[in-house]
C-alpha atoms as a PDB file:
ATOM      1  CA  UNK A   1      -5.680   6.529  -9.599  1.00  0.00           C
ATOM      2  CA  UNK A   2      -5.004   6.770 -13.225  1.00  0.00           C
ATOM      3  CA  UNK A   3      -7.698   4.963 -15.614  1.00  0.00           C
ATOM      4  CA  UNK A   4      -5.392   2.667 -16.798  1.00  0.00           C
ATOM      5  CA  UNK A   5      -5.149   1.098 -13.359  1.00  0.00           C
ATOM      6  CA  UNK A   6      -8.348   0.582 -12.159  1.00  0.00           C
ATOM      7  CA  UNK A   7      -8.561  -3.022 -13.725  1.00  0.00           C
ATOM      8  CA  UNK A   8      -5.514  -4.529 -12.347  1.00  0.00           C
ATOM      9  CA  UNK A   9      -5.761  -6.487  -9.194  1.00  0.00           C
ATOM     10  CA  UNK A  10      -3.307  -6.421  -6.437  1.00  0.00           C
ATOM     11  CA  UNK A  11      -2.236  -9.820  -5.592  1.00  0.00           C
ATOM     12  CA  UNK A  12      -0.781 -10.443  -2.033  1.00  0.00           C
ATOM     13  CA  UNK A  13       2.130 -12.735  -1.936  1.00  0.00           C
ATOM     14  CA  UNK A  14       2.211 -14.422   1.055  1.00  0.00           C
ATOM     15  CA  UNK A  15       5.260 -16.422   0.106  1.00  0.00           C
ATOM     16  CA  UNK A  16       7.415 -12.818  -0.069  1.00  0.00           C
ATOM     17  CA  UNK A  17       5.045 -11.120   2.123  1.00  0.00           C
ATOM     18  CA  UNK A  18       4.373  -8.463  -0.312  1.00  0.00           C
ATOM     19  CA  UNK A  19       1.714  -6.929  -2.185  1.00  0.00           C
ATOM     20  CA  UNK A  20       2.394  -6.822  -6.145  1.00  0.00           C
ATOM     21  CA  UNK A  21       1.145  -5.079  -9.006  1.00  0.00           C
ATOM     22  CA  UNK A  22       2.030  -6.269 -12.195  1.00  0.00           C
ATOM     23  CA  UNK A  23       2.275  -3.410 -15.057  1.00  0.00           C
ATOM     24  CA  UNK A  24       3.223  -3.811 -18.401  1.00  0.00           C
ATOM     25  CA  UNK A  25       5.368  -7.016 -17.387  1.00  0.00           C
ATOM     26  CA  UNK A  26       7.106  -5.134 -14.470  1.00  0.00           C
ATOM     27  CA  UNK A  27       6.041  -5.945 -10.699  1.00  0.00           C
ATOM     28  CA  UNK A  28       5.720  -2.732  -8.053  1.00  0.00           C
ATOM     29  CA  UNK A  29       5.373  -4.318  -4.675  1.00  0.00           C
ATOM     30  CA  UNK A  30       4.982  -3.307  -1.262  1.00  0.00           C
ATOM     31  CA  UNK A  31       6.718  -4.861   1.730  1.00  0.00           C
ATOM     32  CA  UNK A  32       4.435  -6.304   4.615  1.00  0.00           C
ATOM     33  CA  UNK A  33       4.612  -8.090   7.898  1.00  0.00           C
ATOM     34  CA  UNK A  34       0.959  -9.326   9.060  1.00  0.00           C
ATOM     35  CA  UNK A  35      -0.640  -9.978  12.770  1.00  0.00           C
ATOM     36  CA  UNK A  36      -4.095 -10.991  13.191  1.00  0.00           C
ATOM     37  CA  UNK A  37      -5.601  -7.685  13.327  1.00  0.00           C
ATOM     38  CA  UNK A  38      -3.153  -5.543  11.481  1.00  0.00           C
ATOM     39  CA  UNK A  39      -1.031  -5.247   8.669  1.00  0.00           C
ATOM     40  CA  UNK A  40       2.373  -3.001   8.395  1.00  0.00           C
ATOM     41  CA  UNK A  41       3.467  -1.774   5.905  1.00  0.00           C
ATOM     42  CA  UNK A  42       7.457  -1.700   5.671  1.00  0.00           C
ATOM     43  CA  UNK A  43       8.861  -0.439   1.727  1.00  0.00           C
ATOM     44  CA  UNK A  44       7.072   0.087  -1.374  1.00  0.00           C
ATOM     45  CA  UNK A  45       9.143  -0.394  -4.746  1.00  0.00           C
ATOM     46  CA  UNK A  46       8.574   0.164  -8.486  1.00  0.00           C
ATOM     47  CA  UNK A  47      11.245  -0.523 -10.797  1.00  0.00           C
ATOM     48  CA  UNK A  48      12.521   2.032 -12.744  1.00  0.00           C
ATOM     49  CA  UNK A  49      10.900   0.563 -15.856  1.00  0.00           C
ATOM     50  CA  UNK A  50       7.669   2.388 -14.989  1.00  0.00           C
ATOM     51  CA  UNK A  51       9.044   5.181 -13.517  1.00  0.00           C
ATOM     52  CA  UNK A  52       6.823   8.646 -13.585  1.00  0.00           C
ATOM     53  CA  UNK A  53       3.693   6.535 -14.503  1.00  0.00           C
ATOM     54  CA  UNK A  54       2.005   6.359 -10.883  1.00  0.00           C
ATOM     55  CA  UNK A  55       1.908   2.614 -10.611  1.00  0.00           C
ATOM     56  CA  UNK A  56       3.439   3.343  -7.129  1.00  0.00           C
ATOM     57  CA  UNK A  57       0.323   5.495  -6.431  1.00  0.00           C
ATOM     58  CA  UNK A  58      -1.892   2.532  -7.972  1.00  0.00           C
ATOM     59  CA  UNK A  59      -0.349   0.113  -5.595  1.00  0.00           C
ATOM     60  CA  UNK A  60      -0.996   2.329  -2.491  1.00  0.00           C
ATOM     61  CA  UNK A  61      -4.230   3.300  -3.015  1.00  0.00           C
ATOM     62  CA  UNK A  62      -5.466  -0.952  -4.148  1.00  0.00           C
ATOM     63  CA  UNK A  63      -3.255  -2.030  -1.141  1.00  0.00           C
ATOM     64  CA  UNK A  64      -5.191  -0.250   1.051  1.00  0.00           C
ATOM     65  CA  UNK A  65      -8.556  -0.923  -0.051  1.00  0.00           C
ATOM     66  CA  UNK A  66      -7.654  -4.841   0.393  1.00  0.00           C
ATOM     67  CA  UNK A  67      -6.668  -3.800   4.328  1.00  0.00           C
ATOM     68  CA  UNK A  68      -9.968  -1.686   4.496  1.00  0.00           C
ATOM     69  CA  UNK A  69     -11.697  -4.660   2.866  1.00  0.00           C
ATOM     70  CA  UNK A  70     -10.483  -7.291   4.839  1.00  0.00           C
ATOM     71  CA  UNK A  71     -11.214  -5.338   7.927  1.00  0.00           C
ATOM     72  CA  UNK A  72      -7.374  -5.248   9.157  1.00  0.00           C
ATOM     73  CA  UNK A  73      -5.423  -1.658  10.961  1.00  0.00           C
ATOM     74  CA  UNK A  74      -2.539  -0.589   9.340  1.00  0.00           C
ATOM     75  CA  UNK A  75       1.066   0.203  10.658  1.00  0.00           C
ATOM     76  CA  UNK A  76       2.212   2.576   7.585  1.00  0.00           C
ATOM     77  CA  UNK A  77       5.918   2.372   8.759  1.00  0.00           C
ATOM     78  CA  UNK A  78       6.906   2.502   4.751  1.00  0.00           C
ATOM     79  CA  UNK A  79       7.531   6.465   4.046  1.00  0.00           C
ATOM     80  CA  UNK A  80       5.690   6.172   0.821  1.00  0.00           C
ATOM     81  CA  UNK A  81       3.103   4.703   2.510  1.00  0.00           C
ATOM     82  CA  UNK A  82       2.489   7.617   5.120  1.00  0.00           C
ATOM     83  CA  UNK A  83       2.951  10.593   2.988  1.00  0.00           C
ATOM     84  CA  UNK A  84       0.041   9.225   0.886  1.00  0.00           C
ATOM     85  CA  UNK A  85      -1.941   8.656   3.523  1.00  0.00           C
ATOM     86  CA  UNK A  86      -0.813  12.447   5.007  1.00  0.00           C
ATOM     87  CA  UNK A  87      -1.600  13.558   2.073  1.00  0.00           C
ATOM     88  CA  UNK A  88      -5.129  12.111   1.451  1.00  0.00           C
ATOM     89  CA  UNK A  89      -6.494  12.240   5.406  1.00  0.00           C
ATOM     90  CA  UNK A  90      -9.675  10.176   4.828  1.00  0.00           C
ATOM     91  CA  UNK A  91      -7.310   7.158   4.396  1.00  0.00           C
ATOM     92  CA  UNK A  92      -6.545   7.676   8.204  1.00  0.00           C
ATOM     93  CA  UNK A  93      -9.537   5.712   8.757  1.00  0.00           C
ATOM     94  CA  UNK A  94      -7.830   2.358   8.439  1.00  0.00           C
ATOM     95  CA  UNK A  95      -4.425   3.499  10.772  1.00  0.00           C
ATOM     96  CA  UNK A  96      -4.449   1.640  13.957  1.00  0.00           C
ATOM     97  CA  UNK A  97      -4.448   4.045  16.743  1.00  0.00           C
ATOM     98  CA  UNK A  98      -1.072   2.265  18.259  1.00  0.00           C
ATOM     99  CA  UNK A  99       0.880   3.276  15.165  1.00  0.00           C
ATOM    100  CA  UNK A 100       3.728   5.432  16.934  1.00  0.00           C
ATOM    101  CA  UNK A 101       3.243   8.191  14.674  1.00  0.00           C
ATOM    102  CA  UNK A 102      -0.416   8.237  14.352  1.00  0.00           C
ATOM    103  CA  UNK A 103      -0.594  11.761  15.286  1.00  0.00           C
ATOM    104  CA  UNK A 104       1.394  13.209  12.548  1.00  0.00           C
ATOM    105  CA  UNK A 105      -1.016  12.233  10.021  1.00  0.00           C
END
């Protein structure tokens, strides 16, 4: 995660069921639907306003420390969402085992 990001907090929305990350006035969110033990992930969006930045990437990677920290599985069903975590395998970790395509990460 870029420098820059490391002090902003994620804030989870429960109102629009998403997570947000504010960024220079803009909000990058990511879609979620939550159960008691898990929490899926459905569409991440950053507006175009901070395009090419990696505030996406920033939102990912805080999102799922909060489900690592609040001891929930995840359902990455957002394609954003699972190429990160294809792409950095130690984040497999948190992926409940019922996720239908668990075994293509």
């Amino acid at each position: 995660m870029k420098e820059e990001f490391l002090p902003l907090v994620v804030n989870k929305n429960t109102t629009n069921h998403r997570f947000e990350l504010t960024v220079d006035g803009y909000i990058a969110f990511i879609d979620y639907k939550e159960d008691s033990q898990r929490i899926h992930l459905m569409h991440t969006e950053s507006p175009e306003e901070l395009a090419g930045r990696g505030v996406a990437t920033a939102l990912i990677e805080k999102t799922l420390l909060y489900v690592e920290e609040h001891k929930k599985t995840l359902m990455p069903f957002c394609p954003l969402v699972f190429a990160y975590i294809k792409k950095h395998p130690e984040w497999k970790r948190i992926v409940d085992v019922d996720f239908p395509a668990f075994d293509k990460l």
